[in-house]
PDB file of N, CA and C in Angstrom:
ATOM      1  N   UNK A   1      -2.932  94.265  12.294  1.00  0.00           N
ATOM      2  CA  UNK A   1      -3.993  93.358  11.942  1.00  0.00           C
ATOM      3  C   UNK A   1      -4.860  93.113  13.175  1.00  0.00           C
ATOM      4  N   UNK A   2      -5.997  93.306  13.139  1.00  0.00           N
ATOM      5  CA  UNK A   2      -7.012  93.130  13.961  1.00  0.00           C
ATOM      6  C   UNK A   2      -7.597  91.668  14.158  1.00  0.00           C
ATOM      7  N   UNK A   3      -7.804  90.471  14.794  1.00  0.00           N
ATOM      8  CA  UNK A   3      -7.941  89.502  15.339  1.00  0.00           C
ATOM      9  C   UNK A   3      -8.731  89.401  16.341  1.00  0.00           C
ATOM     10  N   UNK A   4      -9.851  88.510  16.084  1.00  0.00           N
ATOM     11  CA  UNK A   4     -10.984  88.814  16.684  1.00  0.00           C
ATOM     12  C   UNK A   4     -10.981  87.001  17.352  1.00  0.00           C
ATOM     13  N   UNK A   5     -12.408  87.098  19.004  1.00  0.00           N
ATOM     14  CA  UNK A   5     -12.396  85.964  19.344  1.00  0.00           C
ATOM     15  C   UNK A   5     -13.969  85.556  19.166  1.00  0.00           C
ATOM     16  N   UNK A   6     -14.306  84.446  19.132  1.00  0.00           N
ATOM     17  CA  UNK A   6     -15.687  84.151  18.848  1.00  0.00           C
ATOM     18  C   UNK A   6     -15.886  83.548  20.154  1.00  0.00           C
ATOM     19  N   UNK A   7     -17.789  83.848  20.437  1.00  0.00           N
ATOM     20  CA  UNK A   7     -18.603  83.212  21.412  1.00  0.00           C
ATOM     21  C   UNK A   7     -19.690  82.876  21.107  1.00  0.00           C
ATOM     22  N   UNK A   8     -19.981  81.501  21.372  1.00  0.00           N
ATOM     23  CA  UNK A   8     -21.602  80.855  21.449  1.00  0.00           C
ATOM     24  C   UNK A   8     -22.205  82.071  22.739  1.00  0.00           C
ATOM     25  N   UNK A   9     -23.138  82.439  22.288  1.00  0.00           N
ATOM     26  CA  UNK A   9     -24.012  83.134  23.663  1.00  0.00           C
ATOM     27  C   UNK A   9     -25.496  82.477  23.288  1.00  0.00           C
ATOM     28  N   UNK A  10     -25.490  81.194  23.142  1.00  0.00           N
ATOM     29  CA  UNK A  10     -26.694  80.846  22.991  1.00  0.00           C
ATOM     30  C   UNK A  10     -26.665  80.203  24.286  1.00  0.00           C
ATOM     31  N   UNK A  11     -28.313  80.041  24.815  1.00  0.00           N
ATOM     32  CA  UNK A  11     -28.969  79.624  26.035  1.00  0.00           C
ATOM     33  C   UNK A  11     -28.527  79.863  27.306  1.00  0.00           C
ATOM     34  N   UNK A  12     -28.083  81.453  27.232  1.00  0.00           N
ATOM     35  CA  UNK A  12     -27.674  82.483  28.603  1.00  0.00           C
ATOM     36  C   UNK A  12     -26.534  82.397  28.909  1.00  0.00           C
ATOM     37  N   UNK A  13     -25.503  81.406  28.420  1.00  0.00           N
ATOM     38  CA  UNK A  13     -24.099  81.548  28.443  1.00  0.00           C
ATOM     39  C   UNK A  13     -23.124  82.121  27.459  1.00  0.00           C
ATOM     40  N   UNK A  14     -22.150  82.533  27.815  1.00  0.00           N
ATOM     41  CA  UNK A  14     -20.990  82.974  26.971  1.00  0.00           C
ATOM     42  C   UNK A  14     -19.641  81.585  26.626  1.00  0.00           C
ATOM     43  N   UNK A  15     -19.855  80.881  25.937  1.00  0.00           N
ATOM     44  CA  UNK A  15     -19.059  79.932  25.345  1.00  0.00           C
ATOM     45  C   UNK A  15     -17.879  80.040  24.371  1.00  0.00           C
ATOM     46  N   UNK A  16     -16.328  79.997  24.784  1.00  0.00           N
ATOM     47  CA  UNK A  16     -15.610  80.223  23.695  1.00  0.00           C
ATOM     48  C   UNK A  16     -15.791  79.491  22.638  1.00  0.00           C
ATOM     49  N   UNK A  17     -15.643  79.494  21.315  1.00  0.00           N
ATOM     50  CA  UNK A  17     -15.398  79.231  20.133  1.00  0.00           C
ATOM     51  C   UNK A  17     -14.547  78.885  19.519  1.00  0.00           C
ATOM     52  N   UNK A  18     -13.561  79.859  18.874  1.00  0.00           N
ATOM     53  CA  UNK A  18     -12.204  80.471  18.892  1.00  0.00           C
ATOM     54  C   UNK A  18     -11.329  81.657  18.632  1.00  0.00           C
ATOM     55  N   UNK A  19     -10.428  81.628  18.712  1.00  0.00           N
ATOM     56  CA  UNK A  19      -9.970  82.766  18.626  1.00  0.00           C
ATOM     57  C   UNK A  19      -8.973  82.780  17.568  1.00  0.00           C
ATOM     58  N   UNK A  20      -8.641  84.595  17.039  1.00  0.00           N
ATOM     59  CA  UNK A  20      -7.194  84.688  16.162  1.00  0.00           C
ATOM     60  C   UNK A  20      -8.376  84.726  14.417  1.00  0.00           C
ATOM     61  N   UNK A  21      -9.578  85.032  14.828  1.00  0.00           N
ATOM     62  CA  UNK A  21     -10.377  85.346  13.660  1.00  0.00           C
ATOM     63  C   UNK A  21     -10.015  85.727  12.437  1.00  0.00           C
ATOM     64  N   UNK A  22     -10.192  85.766  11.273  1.00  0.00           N
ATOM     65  CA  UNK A  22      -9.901  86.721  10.462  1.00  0.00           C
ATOM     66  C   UNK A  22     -10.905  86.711   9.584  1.00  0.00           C
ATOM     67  N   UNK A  23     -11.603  85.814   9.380  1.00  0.00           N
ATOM     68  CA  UNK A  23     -12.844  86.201   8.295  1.00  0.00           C
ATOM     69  C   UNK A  23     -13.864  85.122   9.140  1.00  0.00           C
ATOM     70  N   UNK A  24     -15.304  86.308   8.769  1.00  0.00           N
ATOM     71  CA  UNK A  24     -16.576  85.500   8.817  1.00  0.00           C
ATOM     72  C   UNK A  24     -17.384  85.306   7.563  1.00  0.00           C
ATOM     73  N   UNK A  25     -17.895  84.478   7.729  1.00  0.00           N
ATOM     74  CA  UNK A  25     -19.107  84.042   6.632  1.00  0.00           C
ATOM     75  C   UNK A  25     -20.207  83.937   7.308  1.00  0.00           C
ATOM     76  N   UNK A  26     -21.448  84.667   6.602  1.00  0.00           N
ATOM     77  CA  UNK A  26     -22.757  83.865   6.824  1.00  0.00           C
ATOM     78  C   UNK A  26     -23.602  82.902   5.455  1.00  0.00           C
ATOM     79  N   UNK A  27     -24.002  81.924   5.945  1.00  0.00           N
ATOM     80  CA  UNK A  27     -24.462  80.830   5.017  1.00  0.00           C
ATOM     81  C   UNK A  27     -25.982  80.758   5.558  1.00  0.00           C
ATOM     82  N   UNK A  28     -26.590  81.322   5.143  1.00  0.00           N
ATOM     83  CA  UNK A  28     -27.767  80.479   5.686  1.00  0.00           C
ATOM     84  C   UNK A  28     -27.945  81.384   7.539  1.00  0.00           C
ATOM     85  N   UNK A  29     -28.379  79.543   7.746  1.00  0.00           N
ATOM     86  CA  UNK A  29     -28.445  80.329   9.245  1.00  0.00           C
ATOM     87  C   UNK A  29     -27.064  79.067   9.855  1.00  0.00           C
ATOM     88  N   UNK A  30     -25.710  79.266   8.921  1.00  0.00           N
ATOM     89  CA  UNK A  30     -24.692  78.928   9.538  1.00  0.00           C
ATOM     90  C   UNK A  30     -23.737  80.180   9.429  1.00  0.00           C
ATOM     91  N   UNK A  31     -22.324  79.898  10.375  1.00  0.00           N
ATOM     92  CA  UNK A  31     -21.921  81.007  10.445  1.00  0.00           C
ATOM     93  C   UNK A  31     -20.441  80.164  10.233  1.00  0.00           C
ATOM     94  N   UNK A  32     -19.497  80.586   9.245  1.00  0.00           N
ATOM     95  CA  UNK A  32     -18.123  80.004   9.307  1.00  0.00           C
ATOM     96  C   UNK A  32     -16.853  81.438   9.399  1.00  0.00           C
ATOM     97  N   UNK A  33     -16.260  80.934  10.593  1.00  0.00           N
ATOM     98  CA  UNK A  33     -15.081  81.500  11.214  1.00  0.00           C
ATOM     99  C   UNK A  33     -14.062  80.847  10.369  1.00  0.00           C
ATOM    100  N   UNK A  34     -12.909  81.780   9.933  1.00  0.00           N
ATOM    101  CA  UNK A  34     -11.875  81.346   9.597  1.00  0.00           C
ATOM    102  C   UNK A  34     -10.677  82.178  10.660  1.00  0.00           C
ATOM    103  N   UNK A  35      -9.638  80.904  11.158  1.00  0.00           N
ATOM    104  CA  UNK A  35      -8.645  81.727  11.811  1.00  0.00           C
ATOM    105  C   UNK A  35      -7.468  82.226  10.775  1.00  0.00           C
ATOM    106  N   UNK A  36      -6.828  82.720  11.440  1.00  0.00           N
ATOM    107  CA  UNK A  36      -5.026  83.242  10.706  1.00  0.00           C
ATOM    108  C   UNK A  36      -4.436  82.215  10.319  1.00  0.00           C
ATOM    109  N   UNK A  37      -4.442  80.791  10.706  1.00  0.00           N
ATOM    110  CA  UNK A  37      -3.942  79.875   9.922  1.00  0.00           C
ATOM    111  C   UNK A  37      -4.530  78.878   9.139  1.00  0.00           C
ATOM    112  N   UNK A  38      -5.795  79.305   9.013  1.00  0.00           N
ATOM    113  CA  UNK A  38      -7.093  79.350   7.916  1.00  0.00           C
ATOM    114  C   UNK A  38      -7.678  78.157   8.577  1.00  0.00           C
ATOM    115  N   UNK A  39      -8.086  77.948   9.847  1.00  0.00           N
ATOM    116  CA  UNK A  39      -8.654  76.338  10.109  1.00  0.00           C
ATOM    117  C   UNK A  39     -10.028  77.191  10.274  1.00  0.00           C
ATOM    118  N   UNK A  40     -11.521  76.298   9.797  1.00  0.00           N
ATOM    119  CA  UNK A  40     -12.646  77.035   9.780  1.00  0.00           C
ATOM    120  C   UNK A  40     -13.226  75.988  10.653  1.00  0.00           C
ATOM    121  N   UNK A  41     -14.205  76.896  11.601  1.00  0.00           N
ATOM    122  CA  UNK A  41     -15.197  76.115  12.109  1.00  0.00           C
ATOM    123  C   UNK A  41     -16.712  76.894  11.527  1.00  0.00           C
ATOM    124  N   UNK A  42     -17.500  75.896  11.664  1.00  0.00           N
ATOM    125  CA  UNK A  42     -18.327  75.517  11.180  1.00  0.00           C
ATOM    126  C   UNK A  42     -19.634  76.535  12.305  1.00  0.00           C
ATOM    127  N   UNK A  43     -20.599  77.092  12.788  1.00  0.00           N
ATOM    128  CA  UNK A  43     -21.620  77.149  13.382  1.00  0.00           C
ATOM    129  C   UNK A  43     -22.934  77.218  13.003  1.00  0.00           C
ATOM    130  N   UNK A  44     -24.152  76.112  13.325  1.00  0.00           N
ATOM    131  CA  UNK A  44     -25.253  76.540  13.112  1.00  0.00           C
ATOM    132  C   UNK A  44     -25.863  77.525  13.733  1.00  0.00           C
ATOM    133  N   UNK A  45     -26.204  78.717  13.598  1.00  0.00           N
ATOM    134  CA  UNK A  45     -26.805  79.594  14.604  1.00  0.00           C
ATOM    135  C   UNK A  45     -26.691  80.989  13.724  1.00  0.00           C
ATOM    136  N   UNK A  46     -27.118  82.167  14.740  1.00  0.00           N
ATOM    137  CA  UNK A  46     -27.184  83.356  14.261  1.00  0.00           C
ATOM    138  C   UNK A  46     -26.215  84.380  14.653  1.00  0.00           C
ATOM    139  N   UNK A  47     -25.768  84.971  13.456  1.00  0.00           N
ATOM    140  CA  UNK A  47     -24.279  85.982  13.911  1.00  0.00           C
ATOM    141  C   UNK A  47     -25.266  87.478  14.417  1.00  0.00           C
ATOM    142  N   UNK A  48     -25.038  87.589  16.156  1.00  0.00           N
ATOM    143  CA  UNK A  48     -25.406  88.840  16.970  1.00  0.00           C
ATOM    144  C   UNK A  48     -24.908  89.921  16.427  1.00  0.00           C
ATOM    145  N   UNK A  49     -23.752  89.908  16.901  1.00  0.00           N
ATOM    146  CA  UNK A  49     -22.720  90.813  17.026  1.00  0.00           C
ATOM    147  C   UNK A  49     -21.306  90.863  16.448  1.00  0.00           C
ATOM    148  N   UNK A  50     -21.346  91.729  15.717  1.00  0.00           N
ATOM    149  CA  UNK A  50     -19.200  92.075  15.814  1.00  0.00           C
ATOM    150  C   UNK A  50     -18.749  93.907  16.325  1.00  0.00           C
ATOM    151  N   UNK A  51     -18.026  93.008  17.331  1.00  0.00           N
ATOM    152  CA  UNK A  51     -17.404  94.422  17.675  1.00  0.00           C
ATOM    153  C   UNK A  51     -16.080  94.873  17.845  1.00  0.00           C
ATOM    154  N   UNK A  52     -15.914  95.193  16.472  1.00  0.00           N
ATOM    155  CA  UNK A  52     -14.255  95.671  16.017  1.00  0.00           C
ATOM    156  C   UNK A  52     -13.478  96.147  16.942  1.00  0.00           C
ATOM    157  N   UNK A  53     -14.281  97.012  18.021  1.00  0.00           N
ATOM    158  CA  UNK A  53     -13.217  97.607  18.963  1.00  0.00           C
ATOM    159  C   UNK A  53     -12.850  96.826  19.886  1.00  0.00           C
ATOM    160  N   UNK A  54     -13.470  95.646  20.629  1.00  0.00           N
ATOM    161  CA  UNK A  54     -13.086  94.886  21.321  1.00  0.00           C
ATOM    162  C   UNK A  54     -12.794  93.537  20.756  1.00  0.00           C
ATOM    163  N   UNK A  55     -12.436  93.463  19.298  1.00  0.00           N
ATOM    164  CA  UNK A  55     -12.242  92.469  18.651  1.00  0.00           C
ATOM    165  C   UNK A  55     -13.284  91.202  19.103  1.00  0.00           C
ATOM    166  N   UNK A  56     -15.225  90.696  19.426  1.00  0.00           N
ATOM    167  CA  UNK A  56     -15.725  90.178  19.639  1.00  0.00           C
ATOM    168  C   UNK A  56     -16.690  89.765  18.747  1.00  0.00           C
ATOM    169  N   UNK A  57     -16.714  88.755  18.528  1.00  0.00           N
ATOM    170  CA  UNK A  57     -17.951  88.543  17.686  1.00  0.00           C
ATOM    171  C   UNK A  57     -18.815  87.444  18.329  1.00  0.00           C
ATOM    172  N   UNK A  58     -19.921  87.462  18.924  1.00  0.00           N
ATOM    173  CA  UNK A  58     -21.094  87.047  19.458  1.00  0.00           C
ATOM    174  C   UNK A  58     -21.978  85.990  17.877  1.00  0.00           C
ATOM    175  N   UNK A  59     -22.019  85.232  18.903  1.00  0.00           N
ATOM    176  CA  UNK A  59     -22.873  84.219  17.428  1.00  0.00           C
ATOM    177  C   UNK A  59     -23.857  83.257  18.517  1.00  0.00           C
ATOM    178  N   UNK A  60     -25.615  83.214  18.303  1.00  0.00           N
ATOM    179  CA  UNK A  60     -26.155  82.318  18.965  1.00  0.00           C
ATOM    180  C   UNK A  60     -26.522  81.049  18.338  1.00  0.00           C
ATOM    181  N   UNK A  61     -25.389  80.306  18.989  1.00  0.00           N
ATOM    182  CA  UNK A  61     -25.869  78.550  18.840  1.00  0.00           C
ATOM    183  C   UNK A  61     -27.184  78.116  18.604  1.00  0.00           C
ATOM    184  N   UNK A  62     -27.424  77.549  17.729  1.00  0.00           N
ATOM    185  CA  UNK A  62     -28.781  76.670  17.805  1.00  0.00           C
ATOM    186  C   UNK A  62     -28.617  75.512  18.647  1.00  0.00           C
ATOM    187  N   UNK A  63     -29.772  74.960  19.541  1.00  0.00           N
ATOM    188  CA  UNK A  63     -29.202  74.859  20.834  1.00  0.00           C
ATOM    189  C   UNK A  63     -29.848  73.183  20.466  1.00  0.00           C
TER     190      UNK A  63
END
């Protein structure tokens, strides 16, 4: 099972999120992470990036 970590990269920084991913959602211009033991957070902003091979997914914060 592949497990991914999330980052705010909004306003030139790289900000953890969390980690142990397993599903994303996009809503709008929100973005909801669910981990492996299903706790979801919530982000307003825009999903960049996912990159399966380094298990990363990039999301910019609305700031």
């Amino acid at each position: 099972m592949c497990l991914s970590t999330a980052y705010d990269v909004g306003g030139g920084s790289e900000k953890f999120i969390a980690d142990r991913i397993t599903n994303v959602n996009v809503e709008g211009d929100t973005v909801r992470l669910t981990t492996l033991l299903g706790t979801q957070t919530v982000i307003e902003g825009l999903l960049k990036s996912i990159d399966l091979n380094r298990n990363v997914i990039l999301i910019e914060g609305k700031q």
